[in-house]
C-alpha atoms as a PDB file:
ATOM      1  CA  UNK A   1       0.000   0.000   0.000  1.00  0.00           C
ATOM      2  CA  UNK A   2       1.722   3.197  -0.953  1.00  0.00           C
ATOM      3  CA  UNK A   3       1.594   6.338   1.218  1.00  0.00           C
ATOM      4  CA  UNK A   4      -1.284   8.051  -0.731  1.00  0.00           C
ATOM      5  CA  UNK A   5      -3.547   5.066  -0.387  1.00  0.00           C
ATOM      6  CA  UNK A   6      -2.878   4.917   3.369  1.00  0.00           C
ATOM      7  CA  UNK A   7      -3.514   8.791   4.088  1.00  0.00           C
ATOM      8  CA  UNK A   8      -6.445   7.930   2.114  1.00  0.00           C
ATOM      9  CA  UNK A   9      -7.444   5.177   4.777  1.00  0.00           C
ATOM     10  CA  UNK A  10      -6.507   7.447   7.601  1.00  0.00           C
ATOM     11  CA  UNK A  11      -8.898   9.974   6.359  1.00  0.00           C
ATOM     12  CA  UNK A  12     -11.772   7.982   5.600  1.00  0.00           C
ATOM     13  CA  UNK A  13     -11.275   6.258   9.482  1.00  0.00           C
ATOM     14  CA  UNK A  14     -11.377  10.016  10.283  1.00  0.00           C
ATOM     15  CA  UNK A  15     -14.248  11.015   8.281  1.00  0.00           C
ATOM     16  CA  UNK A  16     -16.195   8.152   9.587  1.00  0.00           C
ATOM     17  CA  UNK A  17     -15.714   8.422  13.020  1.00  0.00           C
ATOM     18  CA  UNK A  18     -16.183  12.350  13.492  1.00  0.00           C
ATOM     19  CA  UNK A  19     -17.771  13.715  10.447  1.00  0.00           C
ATOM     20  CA  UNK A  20     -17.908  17.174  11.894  1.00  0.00           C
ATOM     21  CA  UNK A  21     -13.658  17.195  12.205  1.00  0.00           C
ATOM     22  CA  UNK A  22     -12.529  20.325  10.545  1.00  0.00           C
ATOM     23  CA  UNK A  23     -10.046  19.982   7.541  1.00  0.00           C
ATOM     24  CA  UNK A  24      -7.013  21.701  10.145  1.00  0.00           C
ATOM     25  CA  UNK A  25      -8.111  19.032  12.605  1.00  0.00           C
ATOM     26  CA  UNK A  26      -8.037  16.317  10.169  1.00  0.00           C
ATOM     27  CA  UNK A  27      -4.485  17.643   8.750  1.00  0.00           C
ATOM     28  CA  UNK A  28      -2.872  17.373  12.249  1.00  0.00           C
ATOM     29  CA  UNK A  29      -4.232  13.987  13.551  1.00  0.00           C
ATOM     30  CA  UNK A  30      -3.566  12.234   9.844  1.00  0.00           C
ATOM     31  CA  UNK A  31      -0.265  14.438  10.412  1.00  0.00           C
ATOM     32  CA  UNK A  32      -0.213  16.170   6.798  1.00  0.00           C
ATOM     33  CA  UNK A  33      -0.435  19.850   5.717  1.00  0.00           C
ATOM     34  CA  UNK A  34      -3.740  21.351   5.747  1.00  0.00           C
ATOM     35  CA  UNK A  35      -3.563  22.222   2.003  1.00  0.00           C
ATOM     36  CA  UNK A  36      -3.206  18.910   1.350  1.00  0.00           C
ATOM     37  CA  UNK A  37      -6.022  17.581   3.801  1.00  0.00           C
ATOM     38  CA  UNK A  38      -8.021  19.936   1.661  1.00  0.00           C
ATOM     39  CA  UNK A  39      -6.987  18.043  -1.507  1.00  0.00           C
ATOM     40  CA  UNK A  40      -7.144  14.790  -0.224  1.00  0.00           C
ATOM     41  CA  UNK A  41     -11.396  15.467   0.529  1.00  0.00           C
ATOM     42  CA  UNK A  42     -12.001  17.311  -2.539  1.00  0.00           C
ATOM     43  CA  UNK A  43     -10.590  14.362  -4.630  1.00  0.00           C
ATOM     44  CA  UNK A  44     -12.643  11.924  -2.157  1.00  0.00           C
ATOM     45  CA  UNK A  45     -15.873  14.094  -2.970  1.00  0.00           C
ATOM     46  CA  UNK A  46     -14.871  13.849  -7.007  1.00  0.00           C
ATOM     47  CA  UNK A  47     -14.796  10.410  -6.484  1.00  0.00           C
ATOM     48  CA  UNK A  48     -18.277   9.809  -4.907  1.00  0.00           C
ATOM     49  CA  UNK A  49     -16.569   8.520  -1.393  1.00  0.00           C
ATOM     50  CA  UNK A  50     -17.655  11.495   0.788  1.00  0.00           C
ATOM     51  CA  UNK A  51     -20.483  14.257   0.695  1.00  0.00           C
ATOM     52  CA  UNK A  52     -19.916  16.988   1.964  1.00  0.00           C
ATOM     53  CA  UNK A  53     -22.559  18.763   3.933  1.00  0.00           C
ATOM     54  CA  UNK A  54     -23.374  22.550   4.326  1.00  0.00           C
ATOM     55  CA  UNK A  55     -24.538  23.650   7.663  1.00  0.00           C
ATOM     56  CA  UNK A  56     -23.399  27.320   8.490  1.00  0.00           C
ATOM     57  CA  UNK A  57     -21.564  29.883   6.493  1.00  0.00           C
ATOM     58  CA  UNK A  58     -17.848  28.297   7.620  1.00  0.00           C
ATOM     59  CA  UNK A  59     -18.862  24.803   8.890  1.00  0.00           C
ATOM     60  CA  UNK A  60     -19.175  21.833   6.974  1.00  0.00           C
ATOM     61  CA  UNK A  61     -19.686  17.929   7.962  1.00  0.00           C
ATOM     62  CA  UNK A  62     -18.626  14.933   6.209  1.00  0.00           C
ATOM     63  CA  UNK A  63     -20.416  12.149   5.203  1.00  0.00           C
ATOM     64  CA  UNK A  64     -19.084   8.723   3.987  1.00  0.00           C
ATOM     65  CA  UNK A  65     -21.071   7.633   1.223  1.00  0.00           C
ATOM     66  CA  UNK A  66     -21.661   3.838   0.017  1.00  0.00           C
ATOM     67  CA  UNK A  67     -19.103   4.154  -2.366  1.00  0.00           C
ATOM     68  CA  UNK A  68     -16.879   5.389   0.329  1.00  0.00           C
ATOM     69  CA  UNK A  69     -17.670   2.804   2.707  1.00  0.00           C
ATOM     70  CA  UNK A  70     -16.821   0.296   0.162  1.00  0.00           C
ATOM     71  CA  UNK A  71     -13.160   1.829  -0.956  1.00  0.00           C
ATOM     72  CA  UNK A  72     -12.786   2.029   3.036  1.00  0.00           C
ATOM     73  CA  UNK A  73     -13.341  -1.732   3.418  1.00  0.00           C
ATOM     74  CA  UNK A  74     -11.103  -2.796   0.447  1.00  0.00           C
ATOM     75  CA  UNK A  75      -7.810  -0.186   1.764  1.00  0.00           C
ATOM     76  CA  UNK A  76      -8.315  -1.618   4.653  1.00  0.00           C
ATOM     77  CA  UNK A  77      -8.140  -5.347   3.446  1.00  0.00           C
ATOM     78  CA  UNK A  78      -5.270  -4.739   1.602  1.00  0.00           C
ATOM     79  CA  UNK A  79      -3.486  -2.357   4.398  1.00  0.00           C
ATOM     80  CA  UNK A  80      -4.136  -5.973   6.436  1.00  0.00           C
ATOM     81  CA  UNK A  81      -2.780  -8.111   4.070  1.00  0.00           C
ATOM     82  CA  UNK A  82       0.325  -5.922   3.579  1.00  0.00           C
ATOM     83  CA  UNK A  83       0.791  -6.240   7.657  1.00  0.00           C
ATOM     84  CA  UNK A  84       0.481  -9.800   7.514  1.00  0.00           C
ATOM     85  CA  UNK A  85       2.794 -10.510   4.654  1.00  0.00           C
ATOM     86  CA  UNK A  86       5.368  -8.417   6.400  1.00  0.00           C
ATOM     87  CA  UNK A  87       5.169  -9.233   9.601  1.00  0.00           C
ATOM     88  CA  UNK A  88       5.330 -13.332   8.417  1.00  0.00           C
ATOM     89  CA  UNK A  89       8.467 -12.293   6.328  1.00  0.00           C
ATOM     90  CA  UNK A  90      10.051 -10.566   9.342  1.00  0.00           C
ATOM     91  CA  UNK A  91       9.065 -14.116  11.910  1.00  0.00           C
ATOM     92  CA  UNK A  92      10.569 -16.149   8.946  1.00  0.00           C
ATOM     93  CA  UNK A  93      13.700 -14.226   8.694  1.00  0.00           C
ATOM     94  CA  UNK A  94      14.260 -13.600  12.120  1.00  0.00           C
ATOM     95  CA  UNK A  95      13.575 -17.939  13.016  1.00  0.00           C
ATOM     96  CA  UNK A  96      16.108 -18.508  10.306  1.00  0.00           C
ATOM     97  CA  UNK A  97      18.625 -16.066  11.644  1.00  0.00           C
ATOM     98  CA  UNK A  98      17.441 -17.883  15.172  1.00  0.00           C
ATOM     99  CA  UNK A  99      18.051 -21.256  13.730  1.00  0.00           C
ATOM    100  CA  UNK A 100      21.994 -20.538  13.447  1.00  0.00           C
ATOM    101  CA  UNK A 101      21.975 -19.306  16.810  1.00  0.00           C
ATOM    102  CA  UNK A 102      20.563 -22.442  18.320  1.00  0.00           C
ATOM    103  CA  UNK A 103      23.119 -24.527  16.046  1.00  0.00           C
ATOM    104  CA  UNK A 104      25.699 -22.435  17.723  1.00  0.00           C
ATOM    105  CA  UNK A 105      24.790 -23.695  21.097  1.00  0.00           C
ATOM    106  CA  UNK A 106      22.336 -20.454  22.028  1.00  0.00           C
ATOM    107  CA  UNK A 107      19.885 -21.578  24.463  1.00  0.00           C
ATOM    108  CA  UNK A 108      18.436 -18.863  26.095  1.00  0.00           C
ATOM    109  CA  UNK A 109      17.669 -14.981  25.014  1.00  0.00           C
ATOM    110  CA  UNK A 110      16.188 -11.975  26.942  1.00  0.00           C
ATOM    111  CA  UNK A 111      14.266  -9.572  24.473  1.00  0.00           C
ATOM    112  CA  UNK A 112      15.418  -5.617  24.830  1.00  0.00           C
ATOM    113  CA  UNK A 113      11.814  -3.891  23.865  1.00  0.00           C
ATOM    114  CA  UNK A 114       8.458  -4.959  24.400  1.00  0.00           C
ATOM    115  CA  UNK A 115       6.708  -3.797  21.222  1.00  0.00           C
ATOM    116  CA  UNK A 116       5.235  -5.225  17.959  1.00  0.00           C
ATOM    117  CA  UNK A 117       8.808  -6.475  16.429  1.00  0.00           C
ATOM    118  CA  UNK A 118       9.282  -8.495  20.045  1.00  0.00           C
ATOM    119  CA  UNK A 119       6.060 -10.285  19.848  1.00  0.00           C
ATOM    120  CA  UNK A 120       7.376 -11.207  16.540  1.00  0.00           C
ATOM    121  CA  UNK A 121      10.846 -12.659  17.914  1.00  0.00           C
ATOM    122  CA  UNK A 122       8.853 -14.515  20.698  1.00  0.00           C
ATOM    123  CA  UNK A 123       7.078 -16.291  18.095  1.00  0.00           C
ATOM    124  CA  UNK A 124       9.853 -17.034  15.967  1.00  0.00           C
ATOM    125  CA  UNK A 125      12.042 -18.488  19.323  1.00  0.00           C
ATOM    126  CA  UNK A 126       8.938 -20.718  20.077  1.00  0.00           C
ATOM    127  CA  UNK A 127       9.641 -22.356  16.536  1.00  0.00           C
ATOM    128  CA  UNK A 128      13.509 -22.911  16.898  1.00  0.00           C
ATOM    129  CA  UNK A 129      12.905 -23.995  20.565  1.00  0.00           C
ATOM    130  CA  UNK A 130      15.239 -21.023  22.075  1.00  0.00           C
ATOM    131  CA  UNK A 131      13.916 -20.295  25.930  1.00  0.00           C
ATOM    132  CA  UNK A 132      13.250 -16.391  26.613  1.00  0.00           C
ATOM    133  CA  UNK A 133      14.366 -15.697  30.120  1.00  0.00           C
ATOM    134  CA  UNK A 134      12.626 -12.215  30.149  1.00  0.00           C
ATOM    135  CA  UNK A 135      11.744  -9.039  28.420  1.00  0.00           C
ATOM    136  CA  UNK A 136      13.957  -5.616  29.424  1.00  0.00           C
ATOM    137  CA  UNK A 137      12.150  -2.388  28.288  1.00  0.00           C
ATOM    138  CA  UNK A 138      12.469   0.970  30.042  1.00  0.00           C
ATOM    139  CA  UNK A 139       9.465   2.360  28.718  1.00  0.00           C
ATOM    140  CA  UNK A 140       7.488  -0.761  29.116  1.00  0.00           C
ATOM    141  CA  UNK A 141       8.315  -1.933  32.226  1.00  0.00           C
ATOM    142  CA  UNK A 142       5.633  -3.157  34.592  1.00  0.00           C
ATOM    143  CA  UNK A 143       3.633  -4.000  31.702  1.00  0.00           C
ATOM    144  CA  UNK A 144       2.162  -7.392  30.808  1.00  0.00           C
ATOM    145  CA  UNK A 145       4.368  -9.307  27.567  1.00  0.00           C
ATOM    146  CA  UNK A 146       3.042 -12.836  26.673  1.00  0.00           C
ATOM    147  CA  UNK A 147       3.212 -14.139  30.181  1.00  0.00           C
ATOM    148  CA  UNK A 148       5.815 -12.458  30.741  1.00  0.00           C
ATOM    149  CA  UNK A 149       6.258  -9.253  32.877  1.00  0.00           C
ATOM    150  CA  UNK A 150       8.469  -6.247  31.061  1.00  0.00           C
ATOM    151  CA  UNK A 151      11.586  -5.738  33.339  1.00  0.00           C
ATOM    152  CA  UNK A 152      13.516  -2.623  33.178  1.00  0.00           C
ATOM    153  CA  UNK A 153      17.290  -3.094  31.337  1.00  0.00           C
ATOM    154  CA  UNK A 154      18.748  -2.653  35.186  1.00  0.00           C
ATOM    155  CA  UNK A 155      17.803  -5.885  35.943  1.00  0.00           C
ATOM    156  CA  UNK A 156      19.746  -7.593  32.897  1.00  0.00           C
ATOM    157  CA  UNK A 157      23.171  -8.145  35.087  1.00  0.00           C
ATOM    158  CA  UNK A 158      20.944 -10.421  37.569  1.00  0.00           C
ATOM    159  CA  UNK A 159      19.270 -12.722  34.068  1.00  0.00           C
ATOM    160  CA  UNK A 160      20.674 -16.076  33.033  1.00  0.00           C
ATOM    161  CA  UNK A 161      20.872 -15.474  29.307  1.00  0.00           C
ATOM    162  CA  UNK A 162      22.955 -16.579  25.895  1.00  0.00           C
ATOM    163  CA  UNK A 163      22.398 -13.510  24.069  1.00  0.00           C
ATOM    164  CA  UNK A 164      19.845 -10.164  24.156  1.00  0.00           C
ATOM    165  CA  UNK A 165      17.544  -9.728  21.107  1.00  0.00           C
ATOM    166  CA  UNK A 166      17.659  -6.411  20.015  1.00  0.00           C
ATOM    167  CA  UNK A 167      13.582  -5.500  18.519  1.00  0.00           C
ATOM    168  CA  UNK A 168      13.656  -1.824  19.125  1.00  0.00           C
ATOM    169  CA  UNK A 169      14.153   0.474  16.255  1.00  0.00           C
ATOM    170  CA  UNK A 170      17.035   3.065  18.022  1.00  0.00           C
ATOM    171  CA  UNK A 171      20.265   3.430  16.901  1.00  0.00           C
ATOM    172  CA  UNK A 172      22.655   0.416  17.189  1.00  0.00           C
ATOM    173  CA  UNK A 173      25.262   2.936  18.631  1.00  0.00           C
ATOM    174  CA  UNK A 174      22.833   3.889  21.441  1.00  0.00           C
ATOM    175  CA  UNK A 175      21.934   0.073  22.311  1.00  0.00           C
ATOM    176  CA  UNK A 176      25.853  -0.582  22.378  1.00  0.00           C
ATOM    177  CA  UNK A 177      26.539   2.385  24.648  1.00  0.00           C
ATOM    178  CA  UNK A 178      23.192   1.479  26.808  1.00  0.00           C
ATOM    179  CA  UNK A 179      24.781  -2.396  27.155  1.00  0.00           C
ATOM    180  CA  UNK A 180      28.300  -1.342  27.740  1.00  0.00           C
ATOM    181  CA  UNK A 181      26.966   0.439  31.080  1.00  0.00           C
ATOM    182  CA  UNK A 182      26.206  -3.381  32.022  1.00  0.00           C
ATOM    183  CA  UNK A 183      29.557  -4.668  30.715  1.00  0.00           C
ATOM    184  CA  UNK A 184      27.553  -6.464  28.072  1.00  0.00           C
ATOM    185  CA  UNK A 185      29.771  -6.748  25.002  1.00  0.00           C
ATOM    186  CA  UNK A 186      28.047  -6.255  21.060  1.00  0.00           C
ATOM    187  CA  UNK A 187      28.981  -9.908  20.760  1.00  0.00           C
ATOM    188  CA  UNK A 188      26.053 -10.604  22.674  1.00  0.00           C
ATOM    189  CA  UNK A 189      23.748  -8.291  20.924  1.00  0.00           C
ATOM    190  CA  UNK A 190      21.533  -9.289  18.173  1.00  0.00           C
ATOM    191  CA  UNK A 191      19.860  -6.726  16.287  1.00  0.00           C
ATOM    192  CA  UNK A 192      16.339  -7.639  14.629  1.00  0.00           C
ATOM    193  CA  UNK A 193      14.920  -4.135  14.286  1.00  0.00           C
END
């Protein structure tokens, strides 16, 4: 799905939920330029997906038509089946790159981050048969993780681990310098961002 189909998604989600936004409210919360927010609906009105609605001199509604319900339904199917097809190419690449690990005589992993990419990694370790002693995340900690509650990174020296799975997308230089506080070498460190 390319970036112009998805702003159109966002803005049809919008549109349906509040049709009374207003098209500098819309702008910010689909996070483009107002001139373009204004574009984006009067090419969605050509098109017969939204009616727009008169009500005072400066105030307008939206409406989602049919039409526009329809094109909703089907960018949203294939904004889905994008997902999918990425996410299962991510698990597949990250249980192969697993696969050596465990051939290498890696038993056990803690996961550094506790969002989307490391529900990923837990599912591809549960393939390969690599144990996850726990889940370090600053942000997250205290938080709920597949059984598993999110620990904060201080508590890595005190975890019985092979290596630490790297699933946050921050700079590998910050992760190193974060680890090296714990005398934890980049040897240990895979990154799977």
């Amino acid at each position: 799905m390319d970036d112009k189909s998805l702003k159109t998604l966002e803005i049809l989600e919008e549109l349906s939920s509040n049709g009374h936004v207003t098209q500098r409210e819309l702008s910010r919360k689909v996070g483009i330029a107002l001139g373009l927010a204004n574009f984006y609906i009067k090419r969605l009105v050509q098109k017969g997906y939204v009616e727009v609605i008169y009500l005072e001199k400066n105030r307008l509604d939206y409406l989602i038509t049919p039409k526009g319900i329809a094109e909703k339904s089907r960018l949203t199917y294939n904004y889905i089946q994008r997902s999918y097809r990425y996410v299962r190419k991510v698990r597949i690449r990250m249980r192969e790159h697993l696969k050596e690990l465990a051939r290498d005589g890696v038993g056990t992993v803690v996961i550094y981050g506790g969002g989307d990419m490391a529900e990923v990694a837990y599912l591809a370790l549960q393939e390969v048969g690599i144990k996850l002693t726990a889940v370090v995340d600053d942000d997250r900690k205290g938080r709920p993780f597949l059984g598993y509650t999110i620990l904060p990174v201080s508590s890595i020296p005190q975890l019985s681990y092979d290596r630490i799975i790297v699933t946050e997308a921050i700079a590998v230089q910050d992760v190193g310098n974060l680890f090296q506080e714990y005398g934890i070498g980049e040897d240990r460190l895979i990154h799977m961002e």
